[in-house]
Every structure is written in C-alpha cells, then in structure tokens.
Protein backbone atom coordinates (compact mmCIF):
# COMPACT_ATOMS: atom_id res chain seq x y z
CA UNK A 1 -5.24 -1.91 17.88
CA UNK A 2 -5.10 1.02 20.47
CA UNK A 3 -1.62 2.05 21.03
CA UNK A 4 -0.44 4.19 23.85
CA UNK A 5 0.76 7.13 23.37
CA UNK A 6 1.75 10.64 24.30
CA UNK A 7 1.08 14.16 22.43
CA UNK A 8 2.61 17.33 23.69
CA UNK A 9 3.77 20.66 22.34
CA UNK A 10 2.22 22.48 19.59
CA UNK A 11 3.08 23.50 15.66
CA UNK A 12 3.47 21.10 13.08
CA UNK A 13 3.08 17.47 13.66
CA UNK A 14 5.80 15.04 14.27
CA UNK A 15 5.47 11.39 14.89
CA UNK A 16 8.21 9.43 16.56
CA UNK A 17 8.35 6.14 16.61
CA UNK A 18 10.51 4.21 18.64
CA UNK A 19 12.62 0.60 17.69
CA UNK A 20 12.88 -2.73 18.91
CA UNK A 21 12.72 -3.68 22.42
CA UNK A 22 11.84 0.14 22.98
CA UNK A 23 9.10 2.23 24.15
CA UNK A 24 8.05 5.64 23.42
CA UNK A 25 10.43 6.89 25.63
CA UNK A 26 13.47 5.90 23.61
CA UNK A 27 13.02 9.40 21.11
CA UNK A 28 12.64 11.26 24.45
CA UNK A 29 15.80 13.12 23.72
CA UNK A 30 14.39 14.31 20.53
CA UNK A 31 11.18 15.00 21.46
CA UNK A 32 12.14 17.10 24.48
CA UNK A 33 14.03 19.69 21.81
CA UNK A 34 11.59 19.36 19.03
CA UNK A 35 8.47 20.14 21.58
CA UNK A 36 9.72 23.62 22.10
CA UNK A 37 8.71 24.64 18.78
CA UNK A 38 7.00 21.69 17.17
CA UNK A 39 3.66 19.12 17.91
CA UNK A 40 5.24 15.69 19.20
CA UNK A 41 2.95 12.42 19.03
CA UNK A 42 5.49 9.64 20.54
CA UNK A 43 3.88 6.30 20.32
CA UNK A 44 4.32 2.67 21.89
CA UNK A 45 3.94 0.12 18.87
CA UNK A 46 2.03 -3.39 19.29
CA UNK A 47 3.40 -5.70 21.69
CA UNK A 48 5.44 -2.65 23.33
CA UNK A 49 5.43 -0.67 26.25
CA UNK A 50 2.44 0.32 27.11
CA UNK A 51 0.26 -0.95 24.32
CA UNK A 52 -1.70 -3.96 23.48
CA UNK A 53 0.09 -7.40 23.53
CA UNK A 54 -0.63 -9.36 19.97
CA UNK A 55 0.70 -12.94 18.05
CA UNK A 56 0.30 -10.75 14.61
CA UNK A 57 3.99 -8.81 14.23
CA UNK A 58 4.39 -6.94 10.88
CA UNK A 59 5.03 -4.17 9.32
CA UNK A 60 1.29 -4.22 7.79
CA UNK A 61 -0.51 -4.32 10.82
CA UNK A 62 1.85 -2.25 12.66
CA UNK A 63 1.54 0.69 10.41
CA UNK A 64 -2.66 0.07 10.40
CA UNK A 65 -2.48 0.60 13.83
CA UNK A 66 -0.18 3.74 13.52
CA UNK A 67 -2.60 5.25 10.92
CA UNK A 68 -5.65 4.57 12.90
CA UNK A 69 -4.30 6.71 15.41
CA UNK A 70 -3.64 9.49 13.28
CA UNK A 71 -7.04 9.38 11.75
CA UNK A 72 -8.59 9.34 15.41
CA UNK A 73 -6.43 12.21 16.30
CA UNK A 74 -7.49 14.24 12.85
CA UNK A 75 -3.52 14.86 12.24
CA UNK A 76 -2.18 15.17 8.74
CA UNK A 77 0.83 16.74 7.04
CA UNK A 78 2.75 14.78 9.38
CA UNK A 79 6.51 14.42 9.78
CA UNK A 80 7.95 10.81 10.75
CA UNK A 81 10.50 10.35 12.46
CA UNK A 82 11.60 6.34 12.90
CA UNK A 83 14.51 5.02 14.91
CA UNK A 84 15.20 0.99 13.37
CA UNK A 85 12.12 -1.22 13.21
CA UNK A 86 9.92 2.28 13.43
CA UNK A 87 11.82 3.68 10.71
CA UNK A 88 10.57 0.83 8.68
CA UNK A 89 7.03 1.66 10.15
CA UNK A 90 7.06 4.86 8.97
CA UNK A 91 8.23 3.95 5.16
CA UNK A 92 5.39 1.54 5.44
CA UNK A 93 3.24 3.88 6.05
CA UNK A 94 3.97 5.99 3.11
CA UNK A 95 2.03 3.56 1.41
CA UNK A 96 -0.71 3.41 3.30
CA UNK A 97 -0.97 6.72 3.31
CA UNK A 98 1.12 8.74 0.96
CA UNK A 99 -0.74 12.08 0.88
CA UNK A 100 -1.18 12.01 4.85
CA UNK A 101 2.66 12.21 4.83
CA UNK A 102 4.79 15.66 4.25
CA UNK A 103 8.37 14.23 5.11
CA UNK A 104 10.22 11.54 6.24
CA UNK A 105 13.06 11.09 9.08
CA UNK A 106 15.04 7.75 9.06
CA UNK A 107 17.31 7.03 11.41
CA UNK A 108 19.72 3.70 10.66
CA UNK A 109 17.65 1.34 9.15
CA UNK A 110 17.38 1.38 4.85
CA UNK A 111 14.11 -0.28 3.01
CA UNK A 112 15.68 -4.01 2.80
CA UNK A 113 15.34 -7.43 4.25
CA UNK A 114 18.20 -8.52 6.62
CA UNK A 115 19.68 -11.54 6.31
CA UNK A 116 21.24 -11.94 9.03
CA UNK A 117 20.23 -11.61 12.80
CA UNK A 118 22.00 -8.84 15.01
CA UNK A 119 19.87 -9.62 18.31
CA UNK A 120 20.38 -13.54 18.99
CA UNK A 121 22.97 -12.44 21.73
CA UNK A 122 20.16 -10.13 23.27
CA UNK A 123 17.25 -12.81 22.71
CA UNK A 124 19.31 -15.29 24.91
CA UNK A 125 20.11 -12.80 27.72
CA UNK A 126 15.93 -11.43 27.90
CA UNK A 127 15.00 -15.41 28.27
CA UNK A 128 17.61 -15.88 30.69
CA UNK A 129 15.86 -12.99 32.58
CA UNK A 130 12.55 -14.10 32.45
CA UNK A 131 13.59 -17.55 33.09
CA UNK A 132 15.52 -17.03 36.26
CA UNK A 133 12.19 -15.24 37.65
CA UNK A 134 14.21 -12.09 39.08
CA UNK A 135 12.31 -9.53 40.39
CA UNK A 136 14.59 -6.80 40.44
CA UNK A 137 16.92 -4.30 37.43
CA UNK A 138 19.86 -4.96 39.64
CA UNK A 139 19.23 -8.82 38.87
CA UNK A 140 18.13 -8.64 35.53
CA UNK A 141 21.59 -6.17 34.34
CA UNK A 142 23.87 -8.79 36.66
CA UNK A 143 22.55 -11.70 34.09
CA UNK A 144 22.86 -9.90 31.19
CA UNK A 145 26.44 -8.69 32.35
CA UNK A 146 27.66 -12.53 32.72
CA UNK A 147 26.21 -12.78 28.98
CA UNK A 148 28.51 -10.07 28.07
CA UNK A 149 25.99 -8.40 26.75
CA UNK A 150 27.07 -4.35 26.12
CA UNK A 151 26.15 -2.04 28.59
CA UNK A 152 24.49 0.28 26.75
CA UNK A 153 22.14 -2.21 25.54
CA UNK A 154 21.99 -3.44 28.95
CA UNK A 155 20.83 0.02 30.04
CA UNK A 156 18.36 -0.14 27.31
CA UNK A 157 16.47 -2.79 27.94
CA UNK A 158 16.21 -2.57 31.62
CA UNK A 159 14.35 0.57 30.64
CA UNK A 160 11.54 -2.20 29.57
CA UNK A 161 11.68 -4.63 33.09
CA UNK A 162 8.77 -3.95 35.72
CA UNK A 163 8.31 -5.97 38.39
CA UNK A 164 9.98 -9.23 37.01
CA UNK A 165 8.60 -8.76 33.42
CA UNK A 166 9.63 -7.46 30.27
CA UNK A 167 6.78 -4.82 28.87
CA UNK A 168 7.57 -5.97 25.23
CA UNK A 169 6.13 -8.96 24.08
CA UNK A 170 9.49 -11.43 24.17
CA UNK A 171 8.21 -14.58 22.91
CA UNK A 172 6.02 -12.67 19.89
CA UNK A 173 9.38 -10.61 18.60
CA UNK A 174 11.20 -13.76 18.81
CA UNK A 175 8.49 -16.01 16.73
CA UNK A 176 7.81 -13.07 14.34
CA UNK A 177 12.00 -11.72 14.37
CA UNK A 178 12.19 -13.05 10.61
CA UNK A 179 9.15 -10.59 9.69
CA UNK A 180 10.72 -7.70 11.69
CA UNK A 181 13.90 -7.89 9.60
CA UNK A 182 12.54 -8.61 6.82
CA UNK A 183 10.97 -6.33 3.80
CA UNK A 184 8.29 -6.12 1.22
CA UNK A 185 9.35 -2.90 -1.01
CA UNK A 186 6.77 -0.34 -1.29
CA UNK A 187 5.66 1.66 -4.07
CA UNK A 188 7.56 4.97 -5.05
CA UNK A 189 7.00 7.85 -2.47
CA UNK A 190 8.00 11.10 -4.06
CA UNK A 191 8.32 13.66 -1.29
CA UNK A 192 11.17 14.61 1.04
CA UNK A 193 13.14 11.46 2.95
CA UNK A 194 16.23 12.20 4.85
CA UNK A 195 18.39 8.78 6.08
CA UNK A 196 20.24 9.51 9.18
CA UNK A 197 23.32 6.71 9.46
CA UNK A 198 26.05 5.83 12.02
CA UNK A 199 29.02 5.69 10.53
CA UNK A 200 30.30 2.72 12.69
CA UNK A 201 26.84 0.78 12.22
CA UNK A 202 25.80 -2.34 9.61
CA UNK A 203 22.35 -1.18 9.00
CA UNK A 204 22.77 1.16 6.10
CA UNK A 205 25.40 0.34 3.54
CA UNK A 206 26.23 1.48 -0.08
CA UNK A 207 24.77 -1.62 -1.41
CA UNK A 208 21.13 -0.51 -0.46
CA UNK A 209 21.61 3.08 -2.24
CA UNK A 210 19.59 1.32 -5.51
CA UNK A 211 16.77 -0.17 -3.12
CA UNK A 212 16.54 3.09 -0.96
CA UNK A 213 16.73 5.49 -4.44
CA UNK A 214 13.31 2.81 -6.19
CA UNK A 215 11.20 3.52 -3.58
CA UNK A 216 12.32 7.13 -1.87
CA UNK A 217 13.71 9.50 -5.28
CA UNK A 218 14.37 12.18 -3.01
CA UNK A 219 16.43 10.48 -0.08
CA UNK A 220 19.45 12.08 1.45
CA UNK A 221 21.80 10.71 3.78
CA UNK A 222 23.52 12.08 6.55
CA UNK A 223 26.35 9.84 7.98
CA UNK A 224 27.07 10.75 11.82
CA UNK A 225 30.86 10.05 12.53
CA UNK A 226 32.02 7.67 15.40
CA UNK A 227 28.20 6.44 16.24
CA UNK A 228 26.65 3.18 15.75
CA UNK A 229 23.35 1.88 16.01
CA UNK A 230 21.63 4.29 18.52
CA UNK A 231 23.12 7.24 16.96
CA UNK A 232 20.70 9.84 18.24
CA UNK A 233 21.56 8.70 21.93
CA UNK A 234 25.49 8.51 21.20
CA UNK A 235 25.47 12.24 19.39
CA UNK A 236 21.71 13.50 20.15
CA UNK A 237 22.49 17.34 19.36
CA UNK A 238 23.78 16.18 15.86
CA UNK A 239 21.08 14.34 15.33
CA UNK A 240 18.26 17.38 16.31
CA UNK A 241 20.49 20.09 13.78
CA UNK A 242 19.98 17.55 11.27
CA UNK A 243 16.60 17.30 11.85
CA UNK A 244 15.79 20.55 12.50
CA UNK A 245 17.71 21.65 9.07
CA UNK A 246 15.02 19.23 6.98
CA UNK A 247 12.43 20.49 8.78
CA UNK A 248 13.24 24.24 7.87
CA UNK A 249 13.55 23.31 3.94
C-alpha cells in the first residue's frame, strides 16, 4: 500500500509515525524542532489521513507498508520515532527489518497486548458523528461534548473531520480494535530503544519491564511528570531534549 507522506529537512533520517485516530500531523510539534537539524519522513498509516482505505488492520501489514516506503525512498540507518499504535509499528518493524534500523523512540505504548479497551467512549461519540450526518467541526465537537468526551481528545479528532467525514477508516479500526491492541512479541532487537512514558498514563507499567527487557535489551525509560497519554503535546519541549539527548549518544 502507498501511504502519504511528507519528507522535509535534511541530516539523518527520522521516521515519525503517528497513533490512532491520527494523521501525520499529530508529531508536527516534533518534527518542526527536529527538521532544523535532522531529515523528517512523517507518514499517514493505512486507513489514515491521507492514505489508502483497507479491511486488513495489523501490525504486519502496517509495518510492510512502512518498509516499502523506505525501500522506495532508498533511506536506511533510520531513527523511529512512534507515538501509541505507531510506536508498536515501529517495534514491528525491527523485525522486519532489523539492520535498516539504528534506534528506536517510543513514546507511551510498551510491546504487550491490552486487555482492556481505553477508546469505547471515543468509538461511540465518532458513530454518533457520522450517524447524525453533520457537516460541520462545530457540530461534530457539540456531540462529542454531550458524550462528555475530554476536550483534548475532542480537539484531536476533529483534526480528522472534512466535510462530514472522518479521514480514518471508523468502521475498519473498530472491526480490527482487538488486533490494534493486541501483540505478537518479536524477536530480540539489540540496538538502542528509548521508552518515553507519562507518568499519569496506563499504557506503560512496571509489570511490562520483563516483556519490554525480552525483546528490546537496551531499553531506557524516561517517565515525564504530570502528563498522560499524549505526552509530547502536554510537555512537547521535554519530550524533544529527550529525544534530542538519544539522538546525540
């Protein structure tokens, strides 16, 4: 699959890869730092944003398509940097392709299946969107609002709605949600990893330090105080010194 995408600056490579319900937008405040001295490739994944709508949802397939951009863009020694869902794209990929790979960013996800859901609330709110046929964001955020769905999130996801429709691929995530949080360990990748957490989010937690130390020997974390889920958008200059420090070593 094609995937949209957009490649600016110049240096060494770095990949970002947005999350759920995103776009490659959503790293924008990263990749308008790390452009000043660095190559940025931000892409949309399957059944995102700008790129092609599909029923197959995985982290297989969507890592295939990640690396068959690479290889048509001849980039290697490549730094990923994931946010959620992409974060588990880009430990995918380090099987895929484990020498194409010089480093790893993760930012609040860890290499485990979920077992519970943490979007049902936001699921119900983007079909009570698309099933009221607005047309405008106004609309849309007024729904969501009387779901009491958070603001921020709110804010987020409008970021998706054009013309009446949502540019992800709703009724795919929701079918293929159980692959999306779940996991299929991959082999061990030796090379740098750095795990960026917020300290107020679910998605890393000392239980996964065994699973996240069998497949990535030299992980780090960095926990980023007062911040959940979206930390780099909460604290976004913590987040780009941390990065920049692992990119320096």
């Amino acid at each position: 699959m094609k995937l949209n995408y957009r490649l600016q600056g110049n240096g060494q490579i770095i990949v970002l890869i947005h999350g759920l319900f995103g776009s490659l937008d959503n790293l924008g405040v990263l990749a308008r730092d790390l452009q000043q001295d660095y190559q940025i490739l931000q892409v949309d994944l399957r059944n995102h944003g700008l790129s092609p709508h599909s029923s197959e949802m995985d982290y297989q397939v969507m890592a295939e398509d990640l690396l068959t951009l690479l290889n048509e863009l001849a980039l290697e020694n490549i730094t990923l940097v994931g946010h959620s869902m992409g974060g588990k794209v880009a430990m995918k990929l380090t099987e895929l392709a484990p020498t194409l790979i010089k480093q790893l960013v993760v930012i609040d996800i860890a290499p485990v299946a979920y077992q519970e859901s943490h979007h049902d609330d936001v699921f119900a709110a983007l079909n009570a969107v698309t099933q009221s046929g607005v047309q405008q964001r106004s609309e849309a955020s007024e729904i969501m609002r009387q779901l009491n769905l958070h603001e921020g999130v709110i804010q987020f996801l409008l970021k998706s709605f054009h013309a009446g429709e949502w540019r992800f691929n709703l009724p795919v995530l929701q079918q293929r949600y159980g692959d999306i949080i779940g996991w299929q360990t991959v082999p061990e990748w030796n090379k740098p990893v750095i795990f960026i957490r917020g300290e107020l989010s679910p998605y890393i937690q000392d239980s996964y330090r065994t699973a996240i130390a069998h497949q990535f020997p030299q992980a780090r974390a960095y926990v980023v105080a007062g911040c959940g889920h979206w930390v780099h958008a909460e604290k976004p200059q913590h987040v780009i010194r941390i990065i920049r420090k692992f990119l320096q070593n």
